[in-house]
C-alpha atoms as a PDB file:
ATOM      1  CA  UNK A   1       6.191  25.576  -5.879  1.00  0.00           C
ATOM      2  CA  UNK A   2       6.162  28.383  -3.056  1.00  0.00           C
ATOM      3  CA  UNK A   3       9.562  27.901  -0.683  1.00  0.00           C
ATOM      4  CA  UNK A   4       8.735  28.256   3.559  1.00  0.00           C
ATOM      5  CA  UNK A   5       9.782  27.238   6.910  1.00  0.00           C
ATOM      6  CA  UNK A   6       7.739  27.152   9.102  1.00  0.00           C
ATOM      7  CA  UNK A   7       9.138  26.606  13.289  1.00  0.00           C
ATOM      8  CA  UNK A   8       6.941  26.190  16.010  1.00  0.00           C
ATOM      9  CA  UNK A   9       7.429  29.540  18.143  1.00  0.00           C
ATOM     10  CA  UNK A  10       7.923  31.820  15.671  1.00  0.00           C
ATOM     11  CA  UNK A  11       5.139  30.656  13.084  1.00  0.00           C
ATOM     12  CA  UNK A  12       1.720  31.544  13.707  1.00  0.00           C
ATOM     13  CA  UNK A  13       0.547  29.054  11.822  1.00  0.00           C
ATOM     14  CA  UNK A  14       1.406  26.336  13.935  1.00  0.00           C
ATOM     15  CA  UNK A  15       0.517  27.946  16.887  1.00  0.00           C
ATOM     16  CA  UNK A  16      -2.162  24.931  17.270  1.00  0.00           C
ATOM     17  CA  UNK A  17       0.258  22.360  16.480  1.00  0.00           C
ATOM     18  CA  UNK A  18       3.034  22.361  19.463  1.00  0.00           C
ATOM     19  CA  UNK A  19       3.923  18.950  17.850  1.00  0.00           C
ATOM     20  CA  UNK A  20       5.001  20.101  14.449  1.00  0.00           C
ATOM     21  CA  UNK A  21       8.474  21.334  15.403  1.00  0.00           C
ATOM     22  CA  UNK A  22       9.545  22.794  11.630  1.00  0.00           C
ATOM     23  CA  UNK A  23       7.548  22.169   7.998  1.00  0.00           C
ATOM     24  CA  UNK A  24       8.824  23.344   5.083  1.00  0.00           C
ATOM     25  CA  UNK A  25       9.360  22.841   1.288  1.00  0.00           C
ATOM     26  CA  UNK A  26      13.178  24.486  -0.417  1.00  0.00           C
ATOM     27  CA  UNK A  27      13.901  25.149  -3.995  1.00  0.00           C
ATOM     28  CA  UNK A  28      17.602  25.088  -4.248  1.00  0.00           C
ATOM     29  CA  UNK A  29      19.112  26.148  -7.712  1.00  0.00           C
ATOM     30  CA  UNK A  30      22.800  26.262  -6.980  1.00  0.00           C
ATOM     31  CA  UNK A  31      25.026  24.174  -4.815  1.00  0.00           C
ATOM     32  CA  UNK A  32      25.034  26.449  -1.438  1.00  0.00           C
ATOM     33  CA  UNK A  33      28.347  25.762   0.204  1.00  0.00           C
ATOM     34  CA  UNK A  34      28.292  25.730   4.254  1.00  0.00           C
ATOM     35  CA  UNK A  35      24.303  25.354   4.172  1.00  0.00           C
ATOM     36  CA  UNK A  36      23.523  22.094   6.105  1.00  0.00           C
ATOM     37  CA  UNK A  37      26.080  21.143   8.395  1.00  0.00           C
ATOM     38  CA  UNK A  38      25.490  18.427  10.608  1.00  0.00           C
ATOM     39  CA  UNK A  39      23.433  18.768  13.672  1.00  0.00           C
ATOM     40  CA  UNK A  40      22.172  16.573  16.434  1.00  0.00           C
ATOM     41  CA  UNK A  41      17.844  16.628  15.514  1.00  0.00           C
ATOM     42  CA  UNK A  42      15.428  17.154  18.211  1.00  0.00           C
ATOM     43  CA  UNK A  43      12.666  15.447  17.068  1.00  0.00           C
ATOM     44  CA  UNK A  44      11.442  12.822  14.245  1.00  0.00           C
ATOM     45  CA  UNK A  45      12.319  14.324  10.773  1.00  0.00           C
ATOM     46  CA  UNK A  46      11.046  13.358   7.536  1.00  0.00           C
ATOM     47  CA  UNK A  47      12.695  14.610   4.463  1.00  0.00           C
ATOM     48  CA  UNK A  48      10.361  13.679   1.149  1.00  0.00           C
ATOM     49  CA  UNK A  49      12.560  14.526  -2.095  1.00  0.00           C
ATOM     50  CA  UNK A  50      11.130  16.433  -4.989  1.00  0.00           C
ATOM     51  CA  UNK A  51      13.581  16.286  -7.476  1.00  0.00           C
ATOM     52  CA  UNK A  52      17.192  16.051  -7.522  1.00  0.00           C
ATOM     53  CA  UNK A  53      19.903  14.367  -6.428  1.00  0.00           C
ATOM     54  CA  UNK A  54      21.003  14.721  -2.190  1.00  0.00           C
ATOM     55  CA  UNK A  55      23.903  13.201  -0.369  1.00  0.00           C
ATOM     56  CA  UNK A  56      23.178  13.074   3.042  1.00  0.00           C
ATOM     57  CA  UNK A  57      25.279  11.879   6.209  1.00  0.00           C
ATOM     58  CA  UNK A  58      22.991  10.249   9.088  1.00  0.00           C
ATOM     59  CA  UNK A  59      24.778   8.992  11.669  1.00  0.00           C
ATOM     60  CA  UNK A  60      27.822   9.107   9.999  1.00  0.00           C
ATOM     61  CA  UNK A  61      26.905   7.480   7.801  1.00  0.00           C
ATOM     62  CA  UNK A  62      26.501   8.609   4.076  1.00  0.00           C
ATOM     63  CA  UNK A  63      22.974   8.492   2.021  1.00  0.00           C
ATOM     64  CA  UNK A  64      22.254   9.282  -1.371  1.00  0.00           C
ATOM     65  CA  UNK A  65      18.195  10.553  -2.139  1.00  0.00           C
ATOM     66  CA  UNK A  66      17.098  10.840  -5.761  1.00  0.00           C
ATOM     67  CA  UNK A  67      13.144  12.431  -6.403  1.00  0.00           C
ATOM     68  CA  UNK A  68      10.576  10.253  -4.553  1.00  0.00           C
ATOM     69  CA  UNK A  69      13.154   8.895  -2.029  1.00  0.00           C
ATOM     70  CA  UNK A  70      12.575   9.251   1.832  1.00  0.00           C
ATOM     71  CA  UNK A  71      15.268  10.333   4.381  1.00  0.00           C
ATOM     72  CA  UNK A  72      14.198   9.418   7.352  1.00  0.00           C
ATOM     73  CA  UNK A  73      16.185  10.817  10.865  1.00  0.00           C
ATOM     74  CA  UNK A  74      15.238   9.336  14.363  1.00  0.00           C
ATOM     75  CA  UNK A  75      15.654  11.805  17.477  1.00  0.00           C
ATOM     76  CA  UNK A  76      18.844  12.744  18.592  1.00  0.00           C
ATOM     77  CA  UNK A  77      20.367  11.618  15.107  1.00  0.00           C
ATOM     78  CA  UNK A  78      23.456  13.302  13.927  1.00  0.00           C
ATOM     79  CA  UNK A  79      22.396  14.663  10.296  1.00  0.00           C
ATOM     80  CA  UNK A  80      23.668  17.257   7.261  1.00  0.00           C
ATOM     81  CA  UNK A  81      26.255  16.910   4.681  1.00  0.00           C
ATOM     82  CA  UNK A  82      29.974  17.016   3.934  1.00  0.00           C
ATOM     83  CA  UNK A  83      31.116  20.265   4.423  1.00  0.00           C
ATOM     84  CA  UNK A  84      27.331  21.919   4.424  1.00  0.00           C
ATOM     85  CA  UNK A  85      26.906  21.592   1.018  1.00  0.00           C
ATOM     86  CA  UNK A  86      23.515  21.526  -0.141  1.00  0.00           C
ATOM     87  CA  UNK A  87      22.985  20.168  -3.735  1.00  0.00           C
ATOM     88  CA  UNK A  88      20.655  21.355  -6.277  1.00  0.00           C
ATOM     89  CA  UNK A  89      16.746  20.279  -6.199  1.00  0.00           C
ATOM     90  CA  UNK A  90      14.035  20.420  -3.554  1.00  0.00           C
ATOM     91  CA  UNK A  91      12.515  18.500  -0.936  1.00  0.00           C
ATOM     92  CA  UNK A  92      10.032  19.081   1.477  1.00  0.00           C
ATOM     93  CA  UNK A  93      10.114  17.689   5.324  1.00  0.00           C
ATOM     94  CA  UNK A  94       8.637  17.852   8.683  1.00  0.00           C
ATOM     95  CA  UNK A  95      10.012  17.810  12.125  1.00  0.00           C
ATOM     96  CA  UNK A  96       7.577  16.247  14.714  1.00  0.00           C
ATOM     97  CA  UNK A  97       7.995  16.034  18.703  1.00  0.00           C
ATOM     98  CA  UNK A  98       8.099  12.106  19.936  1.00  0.00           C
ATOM     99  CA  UNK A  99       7.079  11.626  23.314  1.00  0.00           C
ATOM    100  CA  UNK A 100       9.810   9.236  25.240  1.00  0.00           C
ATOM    101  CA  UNK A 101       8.735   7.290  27.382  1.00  0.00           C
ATOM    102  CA  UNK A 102      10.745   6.071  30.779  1.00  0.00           C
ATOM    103  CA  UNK A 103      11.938   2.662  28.867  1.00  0.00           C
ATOM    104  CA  UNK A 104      13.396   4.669  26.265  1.00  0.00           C
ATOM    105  CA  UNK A 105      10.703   4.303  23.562  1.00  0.00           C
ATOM    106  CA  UNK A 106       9.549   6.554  21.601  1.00  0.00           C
ATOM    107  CA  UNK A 107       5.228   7.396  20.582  1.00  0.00           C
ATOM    108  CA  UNK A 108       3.040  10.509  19.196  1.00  0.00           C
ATOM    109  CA  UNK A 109       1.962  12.460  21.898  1.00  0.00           C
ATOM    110  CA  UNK A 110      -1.590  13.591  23.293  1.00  0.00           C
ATOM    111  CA  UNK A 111      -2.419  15.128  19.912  1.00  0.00           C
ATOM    112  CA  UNK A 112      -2.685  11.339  18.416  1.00  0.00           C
ATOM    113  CA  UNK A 113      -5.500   9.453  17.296  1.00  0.00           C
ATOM    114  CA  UNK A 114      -3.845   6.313  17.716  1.00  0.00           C
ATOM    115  CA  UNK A 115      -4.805   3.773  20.393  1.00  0.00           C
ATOM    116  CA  UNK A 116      -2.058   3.574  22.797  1.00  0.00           C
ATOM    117  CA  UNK A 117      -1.126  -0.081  21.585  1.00  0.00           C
ATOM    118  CA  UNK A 118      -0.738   1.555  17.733  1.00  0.00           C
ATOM    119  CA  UNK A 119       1.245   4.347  19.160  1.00  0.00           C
ATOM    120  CA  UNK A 120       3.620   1.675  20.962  1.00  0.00           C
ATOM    121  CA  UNK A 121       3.768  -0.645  17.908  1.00  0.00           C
ATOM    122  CA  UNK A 122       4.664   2.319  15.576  1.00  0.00           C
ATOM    123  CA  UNK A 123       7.109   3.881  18.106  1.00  0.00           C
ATOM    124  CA  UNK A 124       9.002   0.170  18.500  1.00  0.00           C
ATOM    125  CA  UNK A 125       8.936   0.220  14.902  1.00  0.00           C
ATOM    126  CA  UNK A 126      11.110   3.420  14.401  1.00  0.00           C
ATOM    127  CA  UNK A 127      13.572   2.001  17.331  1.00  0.00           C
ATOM    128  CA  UNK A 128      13.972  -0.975  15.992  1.00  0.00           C
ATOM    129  CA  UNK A 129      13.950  -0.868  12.004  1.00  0.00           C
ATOM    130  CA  UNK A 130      15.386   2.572  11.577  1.00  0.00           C
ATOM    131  CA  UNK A 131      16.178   2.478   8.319  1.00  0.00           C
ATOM    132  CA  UNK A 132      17.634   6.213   6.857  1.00  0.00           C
ATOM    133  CA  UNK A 133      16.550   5.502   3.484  1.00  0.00           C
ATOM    134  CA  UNK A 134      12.996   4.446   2.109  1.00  0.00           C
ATOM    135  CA  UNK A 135      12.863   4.327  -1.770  1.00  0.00           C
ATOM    136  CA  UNK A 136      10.702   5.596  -4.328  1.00  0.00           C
ATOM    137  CA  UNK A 137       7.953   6.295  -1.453  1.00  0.00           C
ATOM    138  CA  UNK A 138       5.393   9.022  -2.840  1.00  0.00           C
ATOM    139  CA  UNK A 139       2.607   8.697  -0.321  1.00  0.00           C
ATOM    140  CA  UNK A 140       4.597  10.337   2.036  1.00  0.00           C
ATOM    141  CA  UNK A 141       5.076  13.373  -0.638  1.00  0.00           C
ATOM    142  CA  UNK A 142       1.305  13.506  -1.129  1.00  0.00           C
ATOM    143  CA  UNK A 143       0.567  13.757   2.613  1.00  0.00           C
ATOM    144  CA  UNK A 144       2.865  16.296   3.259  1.00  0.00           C
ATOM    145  CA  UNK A 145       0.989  18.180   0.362  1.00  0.00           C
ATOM    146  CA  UNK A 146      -2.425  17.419   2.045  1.00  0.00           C
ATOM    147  CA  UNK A 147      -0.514  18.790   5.537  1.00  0.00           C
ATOM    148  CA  UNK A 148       0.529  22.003   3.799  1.00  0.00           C
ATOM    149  CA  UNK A 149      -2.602  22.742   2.072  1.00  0.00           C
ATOM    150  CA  UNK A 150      -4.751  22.345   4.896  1.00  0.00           C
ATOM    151  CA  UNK A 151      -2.189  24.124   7.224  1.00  0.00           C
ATOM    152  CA  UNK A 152      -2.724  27.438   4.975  1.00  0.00           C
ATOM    153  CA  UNK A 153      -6.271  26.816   3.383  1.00  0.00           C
ATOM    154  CA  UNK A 154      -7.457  27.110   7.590  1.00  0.00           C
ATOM    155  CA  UNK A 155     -11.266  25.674   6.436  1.00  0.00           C
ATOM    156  CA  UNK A 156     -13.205  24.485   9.367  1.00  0.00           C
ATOM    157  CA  UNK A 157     -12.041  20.952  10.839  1.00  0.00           C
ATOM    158  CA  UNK A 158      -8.132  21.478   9.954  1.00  0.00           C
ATOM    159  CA  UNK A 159      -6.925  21.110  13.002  1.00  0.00           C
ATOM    160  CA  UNK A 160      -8.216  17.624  13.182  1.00  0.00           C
ATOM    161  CA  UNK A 161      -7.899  16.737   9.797  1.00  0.00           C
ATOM    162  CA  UNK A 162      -4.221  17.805   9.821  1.00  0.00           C
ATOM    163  CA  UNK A 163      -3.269  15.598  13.060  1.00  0.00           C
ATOM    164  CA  UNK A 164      -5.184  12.780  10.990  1.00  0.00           C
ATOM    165  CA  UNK A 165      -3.137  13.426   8.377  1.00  0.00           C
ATOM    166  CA  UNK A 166       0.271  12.972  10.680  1.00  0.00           C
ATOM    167  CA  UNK A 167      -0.897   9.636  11.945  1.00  0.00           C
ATOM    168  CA  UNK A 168      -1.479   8.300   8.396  1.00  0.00           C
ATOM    169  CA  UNK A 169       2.214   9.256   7.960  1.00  0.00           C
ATOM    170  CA  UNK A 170       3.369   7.913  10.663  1.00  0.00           C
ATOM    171  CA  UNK A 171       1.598   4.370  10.174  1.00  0.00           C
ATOM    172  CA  UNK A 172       2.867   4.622   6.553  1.00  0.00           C
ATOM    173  CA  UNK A 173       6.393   5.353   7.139  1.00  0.00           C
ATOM    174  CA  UNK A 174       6.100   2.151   9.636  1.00  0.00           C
ATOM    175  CA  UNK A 175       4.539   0.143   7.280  1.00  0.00           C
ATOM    176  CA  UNK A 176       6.980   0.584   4.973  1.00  0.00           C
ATOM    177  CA  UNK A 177      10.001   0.173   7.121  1.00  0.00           C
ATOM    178  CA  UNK A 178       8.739  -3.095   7.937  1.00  0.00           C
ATOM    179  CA  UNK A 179       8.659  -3.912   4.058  1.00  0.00           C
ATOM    180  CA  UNK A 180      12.326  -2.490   3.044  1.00  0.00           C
ATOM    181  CA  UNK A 181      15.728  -3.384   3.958  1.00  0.00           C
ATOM    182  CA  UNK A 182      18.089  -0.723   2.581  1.00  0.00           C
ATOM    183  CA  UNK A 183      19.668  -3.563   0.711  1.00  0.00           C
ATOM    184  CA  UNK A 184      16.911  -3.884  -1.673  1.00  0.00           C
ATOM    185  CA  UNK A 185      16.375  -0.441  -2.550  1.00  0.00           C
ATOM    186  CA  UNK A 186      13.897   0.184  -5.399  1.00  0.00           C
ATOM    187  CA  UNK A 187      16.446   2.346  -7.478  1.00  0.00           C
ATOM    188  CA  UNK A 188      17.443   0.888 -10.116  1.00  0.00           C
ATOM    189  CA  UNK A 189      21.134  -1.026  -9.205  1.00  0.00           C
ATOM    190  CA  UNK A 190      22.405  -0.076 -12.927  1.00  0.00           C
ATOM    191  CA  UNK A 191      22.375   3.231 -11.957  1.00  0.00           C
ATOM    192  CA  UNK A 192      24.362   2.822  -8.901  1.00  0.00           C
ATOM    193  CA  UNK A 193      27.136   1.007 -10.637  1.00  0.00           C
ATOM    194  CA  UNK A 194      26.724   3.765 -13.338  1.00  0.00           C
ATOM    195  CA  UNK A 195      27.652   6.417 -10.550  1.00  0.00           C
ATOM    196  CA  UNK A 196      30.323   4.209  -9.847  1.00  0.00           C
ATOM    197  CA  UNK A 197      31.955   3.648 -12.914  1.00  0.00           C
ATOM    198  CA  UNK A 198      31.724   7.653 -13.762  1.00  0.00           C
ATOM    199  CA  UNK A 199      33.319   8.228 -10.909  1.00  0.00           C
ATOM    200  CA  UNK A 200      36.708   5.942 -11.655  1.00  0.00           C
ATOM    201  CA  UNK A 201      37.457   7.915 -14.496  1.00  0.00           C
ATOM    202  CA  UNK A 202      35.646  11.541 -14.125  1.00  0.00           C
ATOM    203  CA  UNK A 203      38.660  12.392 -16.196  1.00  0.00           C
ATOM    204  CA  UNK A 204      36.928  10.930 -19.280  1.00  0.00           C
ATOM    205  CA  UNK A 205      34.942  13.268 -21.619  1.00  0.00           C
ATOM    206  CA  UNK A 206      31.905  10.807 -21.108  1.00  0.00           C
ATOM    207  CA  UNK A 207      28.977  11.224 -24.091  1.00  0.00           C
ATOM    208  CA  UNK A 208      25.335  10.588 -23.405  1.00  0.00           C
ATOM    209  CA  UNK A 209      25.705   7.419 -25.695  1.00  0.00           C
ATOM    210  CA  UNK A 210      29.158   6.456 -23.392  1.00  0.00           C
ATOM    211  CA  UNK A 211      26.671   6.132 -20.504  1.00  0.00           C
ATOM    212  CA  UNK A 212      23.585   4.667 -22.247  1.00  0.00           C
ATOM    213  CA  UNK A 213      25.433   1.835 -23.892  1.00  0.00           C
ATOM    214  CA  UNK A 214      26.856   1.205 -19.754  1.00  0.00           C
ATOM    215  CA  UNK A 215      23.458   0.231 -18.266  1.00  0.00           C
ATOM    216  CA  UNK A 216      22.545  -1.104 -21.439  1.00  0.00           C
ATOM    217  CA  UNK A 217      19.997   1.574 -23.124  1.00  0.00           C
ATOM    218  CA  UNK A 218      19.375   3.463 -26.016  1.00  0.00           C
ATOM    219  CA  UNK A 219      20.067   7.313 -25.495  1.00  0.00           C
ATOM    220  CA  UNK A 220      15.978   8.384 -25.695  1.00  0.00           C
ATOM    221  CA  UNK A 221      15.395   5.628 -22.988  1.00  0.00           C
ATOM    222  CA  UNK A 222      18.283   6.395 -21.132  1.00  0.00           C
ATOM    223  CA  UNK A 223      17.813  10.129 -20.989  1.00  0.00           C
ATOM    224  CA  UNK A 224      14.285   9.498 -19.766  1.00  0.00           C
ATOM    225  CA  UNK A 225      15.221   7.470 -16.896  1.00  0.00           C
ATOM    226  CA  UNK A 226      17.825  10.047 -16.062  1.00  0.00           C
ATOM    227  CA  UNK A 227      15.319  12.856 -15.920  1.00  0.00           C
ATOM    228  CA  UNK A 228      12.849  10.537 -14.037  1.00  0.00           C
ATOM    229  CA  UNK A 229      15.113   9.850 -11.387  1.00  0.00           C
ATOM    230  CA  UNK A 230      17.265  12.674 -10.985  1.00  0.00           C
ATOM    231  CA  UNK A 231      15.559  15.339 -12.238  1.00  0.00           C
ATOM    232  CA  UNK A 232      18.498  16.445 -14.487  1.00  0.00           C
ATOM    233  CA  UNK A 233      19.429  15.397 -18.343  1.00  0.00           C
ATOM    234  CA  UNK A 234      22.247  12.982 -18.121  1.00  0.00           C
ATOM    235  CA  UNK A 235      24.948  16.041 -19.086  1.00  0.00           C
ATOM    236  CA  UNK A 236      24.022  17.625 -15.996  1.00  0.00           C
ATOM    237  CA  UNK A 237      23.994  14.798 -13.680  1.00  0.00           C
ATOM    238  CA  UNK A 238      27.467  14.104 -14.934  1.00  0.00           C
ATOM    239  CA  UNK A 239      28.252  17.418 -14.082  1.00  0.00           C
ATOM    240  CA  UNK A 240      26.922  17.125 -11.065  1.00  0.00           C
ATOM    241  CA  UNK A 241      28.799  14.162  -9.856  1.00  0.00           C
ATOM    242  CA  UNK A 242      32.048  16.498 -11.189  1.00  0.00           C
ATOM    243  CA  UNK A 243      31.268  18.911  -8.898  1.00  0.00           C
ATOM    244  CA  UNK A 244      30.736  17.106  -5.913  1.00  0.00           C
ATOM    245  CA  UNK A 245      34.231  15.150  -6.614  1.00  0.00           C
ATOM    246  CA  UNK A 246      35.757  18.428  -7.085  1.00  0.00           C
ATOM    247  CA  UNK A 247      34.378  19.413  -3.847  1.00  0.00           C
ATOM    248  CA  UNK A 248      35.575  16.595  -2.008  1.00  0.00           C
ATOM    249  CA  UNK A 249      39.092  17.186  -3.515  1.00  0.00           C
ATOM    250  CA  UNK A 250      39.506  21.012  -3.330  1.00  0.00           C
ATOM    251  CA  UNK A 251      39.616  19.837   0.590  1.00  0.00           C
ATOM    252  CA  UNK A 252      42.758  18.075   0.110  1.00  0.00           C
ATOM    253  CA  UNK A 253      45.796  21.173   0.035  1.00  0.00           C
ATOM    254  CA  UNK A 254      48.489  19.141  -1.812  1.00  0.00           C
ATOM    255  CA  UNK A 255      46.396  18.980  -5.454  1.00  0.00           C
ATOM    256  CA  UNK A 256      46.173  21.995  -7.008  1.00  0.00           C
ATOM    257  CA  UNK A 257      43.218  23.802  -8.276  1.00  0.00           C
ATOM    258  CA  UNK A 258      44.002  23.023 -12.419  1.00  0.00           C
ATOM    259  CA  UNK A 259      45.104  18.918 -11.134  1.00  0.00           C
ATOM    260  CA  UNK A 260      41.427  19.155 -10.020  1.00  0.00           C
ATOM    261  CA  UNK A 261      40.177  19.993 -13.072  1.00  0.00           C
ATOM    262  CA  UNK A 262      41.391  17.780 -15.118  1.00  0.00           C
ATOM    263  CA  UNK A 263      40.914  14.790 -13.276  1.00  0.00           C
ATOM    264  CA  UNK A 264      37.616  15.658 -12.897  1.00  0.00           C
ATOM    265  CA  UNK A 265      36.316  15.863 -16.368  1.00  0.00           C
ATOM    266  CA  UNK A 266      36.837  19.607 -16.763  1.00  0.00           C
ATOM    267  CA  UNK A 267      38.366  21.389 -19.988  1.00  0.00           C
ATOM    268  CA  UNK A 268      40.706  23.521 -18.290  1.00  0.00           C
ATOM    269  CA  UNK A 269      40.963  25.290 -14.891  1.00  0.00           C
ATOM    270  CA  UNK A 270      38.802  27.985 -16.173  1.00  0.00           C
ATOM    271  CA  UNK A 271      36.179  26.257 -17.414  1.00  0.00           C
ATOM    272  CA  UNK A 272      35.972  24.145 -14.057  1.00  0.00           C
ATOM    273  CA  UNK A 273      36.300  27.478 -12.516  1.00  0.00           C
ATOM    274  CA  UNK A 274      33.148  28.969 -14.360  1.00  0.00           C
ATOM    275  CA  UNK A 275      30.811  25.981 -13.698  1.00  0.00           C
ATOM    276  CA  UNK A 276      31.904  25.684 -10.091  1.00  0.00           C
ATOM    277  CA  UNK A 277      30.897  29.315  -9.357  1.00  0.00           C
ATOM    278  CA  UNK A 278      27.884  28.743 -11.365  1.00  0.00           C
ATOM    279  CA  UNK A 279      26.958  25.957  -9.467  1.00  0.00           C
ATOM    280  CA  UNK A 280      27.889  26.909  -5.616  1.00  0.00           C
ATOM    281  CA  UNK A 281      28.614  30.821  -5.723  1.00  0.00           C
ATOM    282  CA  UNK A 282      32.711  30.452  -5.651  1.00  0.00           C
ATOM    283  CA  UNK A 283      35.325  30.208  -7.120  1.00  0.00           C
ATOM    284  CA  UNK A 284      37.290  26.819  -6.039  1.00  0.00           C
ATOM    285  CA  UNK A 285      40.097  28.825  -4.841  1.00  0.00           C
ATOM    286  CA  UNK A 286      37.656  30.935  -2.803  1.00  0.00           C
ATOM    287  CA  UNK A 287      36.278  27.674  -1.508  1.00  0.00           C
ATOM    288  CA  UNK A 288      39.283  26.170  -0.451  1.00  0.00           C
ATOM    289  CA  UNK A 289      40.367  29.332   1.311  1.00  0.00           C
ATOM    290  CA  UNK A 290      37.058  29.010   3.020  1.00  0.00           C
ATOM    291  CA  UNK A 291      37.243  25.294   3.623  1.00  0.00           C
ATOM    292  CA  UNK A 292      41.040  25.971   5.453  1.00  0.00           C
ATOM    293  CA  UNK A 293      40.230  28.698   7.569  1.00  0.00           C
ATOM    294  CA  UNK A 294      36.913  27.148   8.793  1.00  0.00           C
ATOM    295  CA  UNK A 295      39.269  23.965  10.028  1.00  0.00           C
END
């Protein structure tokens, strides 16, 4: 999987396509630290998830994406993460320029193929059922594939084809938001509460059988689901839940750096040390020094 961004102004490839604001697929292979803080968006992003685990803050809210999931970020939204951090996988997304109209609603513009009652209809959709997360959602992944390889492939008719393709996204990310309530995510709830009871006691040298015999599976099963939804083998999503506790806690002054450790699964500081700069680039002391003089 080839890694781009692609911004309208300073990519000649979408030179024809003032509506595409930013396109782009990331690889990330570490947690980067100070990598997506939170911005106000300028126009309708769609984040598709590849693979990995993402915990997101729209509208202050907090949102977590696992492969196949759907973040989805109306204009003007306030979106990133805690801290910038940017957790390992890769997603791809698209940033596309709403027209608003004097009432305050929002439609495609001129480029559209939509009827103007379809373009209303889908734009009152995205007012009104604006739902940040839609689950386990891979037509949206294989559109933004079709997007990307007609954006490069440049075969006669792309232009068209391409703004096709961003209406068929559109009218499926409004189908589907008339279908889901966030409530009744696909995602399994076991795993949820799994996340949750990991968390209440990251201090516990949790096994692979630990957690399998907690949502009720054998440990081949289990660690297939794992990988399926994550992307990682259940060892490393543990650790990856560590990490992101540790980061939350390193923010806090009055625990130290070997407290942190400890009551977050690690062996000793050094070990916690070793996987945390193996994981972000830092050392947590480094990070916390960082954290305290960026406040």
């Amino acid at each position: 999987m080839n890694q781009f961004v692609l911004q309208h102004g300073k990519s000649a490839e979408l030179l024809l396509f003032p509506h595409i604001q930013e396109l782009g697929i990331k690889k990330n292979g570490s947690i980067q630290l100070n990598a997506f803080f939170t911005t106000l968006t300028e126009g309708l992003r769609i984040y598709y998830i590849i693979e990995g685990r993402f915990e997101w803050r729209i509208n202050h809210q907090s949102y977590i994406y696992y492969p196949g999931d759907v973040a989805l970020i109306l204009p003007g939204t306030p979106f990133g993460s805690d801290n910038g951090v940017l957790e390992i996988g890769s997603y791809t997304w698209i940033q596309l320029a709403l027209h608003r109209l004097d009432n305050g609603h929002i439609q495609p513009g001129k480029w559209s193929g939509l009827s103007e009652s379809e373009a209303a209809a889908i734009g009152k959709t995205l007012l009104l059922n604006s739902l940040p997360v839609l689950s386990r959602f891979s037509e949206v992944g294989k559109i933004l594939k079709c997007i990307h390889a007609e954006l490069f492939g440049n075969e006669v008719g792309y232009q068209a084809s391409i703004n096709h393709q961003l209406d068929e996204l559109l009218i499926q990310v409004a189908r589907k938001m008339t279908k889901q309530s966030h409530a009744n995510r696909d995602f399994p709830k076991t795993f949820m509460h799994l996340e949750e009871v990991l968390r209440q006691d990251l201090a516990h040298q949790w096994t692979v059988e630990e957690m399998a015999a907690l949502v009720g599976m054998g440990t081949t099963l289990f660690t297939e689901k794992v990988k399926s939804y994550s992307g990682f083998s259940p060892i490393n999503y543990l650790i990856n839940i560590r990490i992101s506790e540790a980061i939350k806690l390193l923010k806090r002054p009055d625990i130290t750096v070997t407290d942190i450790a400890l009551d977050t699964g690690f062996y000793s500081s050094q070990h916690f040390s070793t996987t945390f700069k193996k994981l972000t680039g830092y050392r947590p002391s480094e990070f916390r020094k960082n954290h305290l003089r960026n406040k």
